[in-house]
C-alpha atoms as a PDB file:
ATOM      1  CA  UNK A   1     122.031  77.280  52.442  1.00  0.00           C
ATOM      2  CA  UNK A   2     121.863  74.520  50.233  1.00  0.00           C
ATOM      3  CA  UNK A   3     123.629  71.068  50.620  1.00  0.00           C
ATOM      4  CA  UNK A   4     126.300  71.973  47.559  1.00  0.00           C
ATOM      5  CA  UNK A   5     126.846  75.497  49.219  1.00  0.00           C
ATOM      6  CA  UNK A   6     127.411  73.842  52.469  1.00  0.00           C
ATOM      7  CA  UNK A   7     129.680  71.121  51.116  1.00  0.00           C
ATOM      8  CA  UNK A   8     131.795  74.152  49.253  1.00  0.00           C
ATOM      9  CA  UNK A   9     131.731  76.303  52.765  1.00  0.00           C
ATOM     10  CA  UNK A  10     133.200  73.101  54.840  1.00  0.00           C
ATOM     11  CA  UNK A  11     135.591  72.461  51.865  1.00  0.00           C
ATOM     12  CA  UNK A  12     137.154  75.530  51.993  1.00  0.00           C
ATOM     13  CA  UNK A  13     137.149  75.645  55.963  1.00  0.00           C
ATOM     14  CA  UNK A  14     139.155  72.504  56.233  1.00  0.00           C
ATOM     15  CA  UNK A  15     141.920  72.911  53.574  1.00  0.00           C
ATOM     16  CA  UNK A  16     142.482  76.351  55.245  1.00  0.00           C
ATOM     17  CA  UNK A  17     142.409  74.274  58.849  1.00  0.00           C
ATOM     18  CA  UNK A  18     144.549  71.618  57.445  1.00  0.00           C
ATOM     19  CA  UNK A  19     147.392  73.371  55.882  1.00  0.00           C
ATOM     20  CA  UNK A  20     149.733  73.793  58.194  1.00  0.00           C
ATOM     21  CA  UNK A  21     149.616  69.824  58.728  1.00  0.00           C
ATOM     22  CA  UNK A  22     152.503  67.944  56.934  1.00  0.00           C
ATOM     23  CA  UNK A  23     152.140  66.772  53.125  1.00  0.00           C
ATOM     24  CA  UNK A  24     150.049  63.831  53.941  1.00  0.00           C
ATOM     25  CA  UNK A  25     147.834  65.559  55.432  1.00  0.00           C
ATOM     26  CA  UNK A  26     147.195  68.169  52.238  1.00  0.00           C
ATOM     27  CA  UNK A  27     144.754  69.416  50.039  1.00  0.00           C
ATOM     28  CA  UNK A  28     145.736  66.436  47.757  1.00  0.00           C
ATOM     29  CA  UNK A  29     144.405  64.123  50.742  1.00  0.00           C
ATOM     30  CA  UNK A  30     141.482  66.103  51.359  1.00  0.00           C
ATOM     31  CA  UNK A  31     140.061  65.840  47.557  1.00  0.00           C
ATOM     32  CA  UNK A  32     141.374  62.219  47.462  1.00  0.00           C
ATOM     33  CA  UNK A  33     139.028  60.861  50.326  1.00  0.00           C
ATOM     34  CA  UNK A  34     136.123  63.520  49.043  1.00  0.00           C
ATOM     35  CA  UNK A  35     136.661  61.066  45.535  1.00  0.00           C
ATOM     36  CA  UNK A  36     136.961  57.553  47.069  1.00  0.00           C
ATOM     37  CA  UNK A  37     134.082  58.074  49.441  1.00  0.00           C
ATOM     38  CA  UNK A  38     131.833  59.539  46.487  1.00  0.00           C
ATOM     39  CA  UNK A  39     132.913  56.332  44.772  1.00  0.00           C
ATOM     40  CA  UNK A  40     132.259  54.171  47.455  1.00  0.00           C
ATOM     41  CA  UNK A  41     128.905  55.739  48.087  1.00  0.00           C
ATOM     42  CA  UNK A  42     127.043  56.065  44.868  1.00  0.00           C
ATOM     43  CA  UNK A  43     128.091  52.186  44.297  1.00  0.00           C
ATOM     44  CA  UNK A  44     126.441  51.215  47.847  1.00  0.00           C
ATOM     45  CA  UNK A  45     123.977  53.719  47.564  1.00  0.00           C
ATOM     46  CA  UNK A  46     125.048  55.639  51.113  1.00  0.00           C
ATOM     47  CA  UNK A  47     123.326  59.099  51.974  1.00  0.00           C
ATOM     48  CA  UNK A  48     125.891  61.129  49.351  1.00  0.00           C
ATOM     49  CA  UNK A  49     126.092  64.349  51.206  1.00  0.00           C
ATOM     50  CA  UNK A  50     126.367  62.775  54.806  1.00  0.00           C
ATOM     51  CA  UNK A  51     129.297  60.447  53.301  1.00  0.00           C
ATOM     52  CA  UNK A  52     131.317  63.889  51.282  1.00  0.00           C
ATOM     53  CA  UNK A  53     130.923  65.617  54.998  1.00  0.00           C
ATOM     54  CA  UNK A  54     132.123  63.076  57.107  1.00  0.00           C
ATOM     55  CA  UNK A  55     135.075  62.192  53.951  1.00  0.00           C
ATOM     56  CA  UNK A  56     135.835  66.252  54.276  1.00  0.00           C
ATOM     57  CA  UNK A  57     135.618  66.253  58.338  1.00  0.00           C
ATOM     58  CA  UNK A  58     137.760  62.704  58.977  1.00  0.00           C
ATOM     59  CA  UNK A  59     140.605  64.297  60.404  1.00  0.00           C
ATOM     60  CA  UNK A  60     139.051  67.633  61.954  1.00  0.00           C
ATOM     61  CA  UNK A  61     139.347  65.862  65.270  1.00  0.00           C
ATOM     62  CA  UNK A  62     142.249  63.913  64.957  1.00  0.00           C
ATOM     63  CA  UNK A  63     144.536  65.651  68.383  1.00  0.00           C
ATOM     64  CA  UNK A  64     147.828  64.633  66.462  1.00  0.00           C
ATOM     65  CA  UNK A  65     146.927  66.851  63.964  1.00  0.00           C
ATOM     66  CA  UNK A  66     146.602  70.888  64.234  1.00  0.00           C
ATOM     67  CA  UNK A  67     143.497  71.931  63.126  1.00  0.00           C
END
Protein backbone atom coordinates (compact mmCIF):
# COMPACT_ATOMS: atom_id res chain seq x y z
CA UNK A 1 0.00 0.00 0.00
CA UNK A 2 1.30 3.20 -0.77
CA UNK A 3 1.90 6.17 1.68
CA UNK A 4 -1.31 8.28 0.08
CA UNK A 5 -3.45 4.98 0.28
CA UNK A 6 -2.39 4.55 3.79
CA UNK A 7 -2.92 8.17 4.79
CA UNK A 8 -6.67 7.84 3.06
CA UNK A 9 -7.21 4.25 5.01
CA UNK A 10 -6.22 5.96 8.59
CA UNK A 11 -8.31 9.04 7.53
CA UNK A 12 -11.28 7.33 7.14
CA UNK A 13 -10.64 4.99 10.28
CA UNK A 14 -10.43 7.89 12.63
CA UNK A 15 -13.36 10.17 11.58
CA UNK A 16 -15.46 6.93 11.83
CA UNK A 17 -13.59 6.36 15.50
CA UNK A 18 -14.06 9.91 16.38
CA UNK A 19 -17.62 10.62 15.72
CA UNK A 20 -19.34 9.89 18.46
CA UNK A 21 -16.91 12.43 20.39
CA UNK A 22 -18.49 15.93 20.98
CA UNK A 23 -18.21 18.81 18.22
CA UNK A 24 -14.72 19.68 19.08
CA UNK A 25 -13.65 16.72 18.61
CA UNK A 26 -15.17 16.40 14.74
CA UNK A 27 -14.30 15.81 11.38
CA UNK A 28 -13.82 19.65 11.16
CA UNK A 29 -10.91 19.12 13.86
CA UNK A 30 -9.56 16.21 12.26
CA UNK A 31 -8.94 18.02 8.67
CA UNK A 32 -7.97 21.21 10.60
CA UNK A 33 -4.80 19.67 12.37
CA UNK A 34 -4.19 17.35 9.00
CA UNK A 35 -3.86 21.34 7.38
CA UNK A 36 -1.85 23.13 10.12
CA UNK A 37 0.60 20.30 10.52
CA UNK A 38 1.06 20.05 6.57
CA UNK A 39 1.69 23.77 6.93
CA UNK A 40 3.92 23.57 9.63
CA UNK A 41 5.85 20.78 8.02
CA UNK A 42 6.59 21.66 4.47
CA UNK A 43 7.84 25.21 5.99
CA UNK A 44 10.35 23.26 8.48
CA UNK A 45 10.87 20.65 6.16
CA UNK A 46 9.55 17.65 8.75
CA UNK A 47 9.14 13.98 7.31
CA UNK A 48 5.46 14.98 5.57
CA UNK A 49 3.81 11.66 5.89
CA UNK A 50 5.12 10.86 9.52
CA UNK A 51 3.80 14.54 10.54
CA UNK A 52 -0.13 13.96 8.48
CA UNK A 53 -0.13 10.44 10.61
CA UNK A 54 0.72 11.55 13.84
CA UNK A 55 -1.73 15.12 12.98
CA UNK A 56 -4.57 12.27 12.00
CA UNK A 57 -3.68 9.88 15.16
CA UNK A 58 -3.29 12.91 18.03
CA UNK A 59 -6.22 12.04 19.83
CA UNK A 60 -6.58 8.13 19.07
CA UNK A 61 -5.23 7.65 22.56
CA UNK A 62 -6.52 10.35 24.38
CA UNK A 63 -8.74 8.02 27.48
CA UNK A 64 -11.16 11.12 27.82
CA UNK A 65 -12.13 10.58 24.54
CA UNK A 66 -14.10 7.37 23.04
CA UNK A 67 -12.38 6.05 20.34
Amino acid sequence: MNGERFLTKTREYVLQAMRENDSAHDDSHIYRVEKIAVELARKSGADLFRTQMLALLHEMNDDKLKS
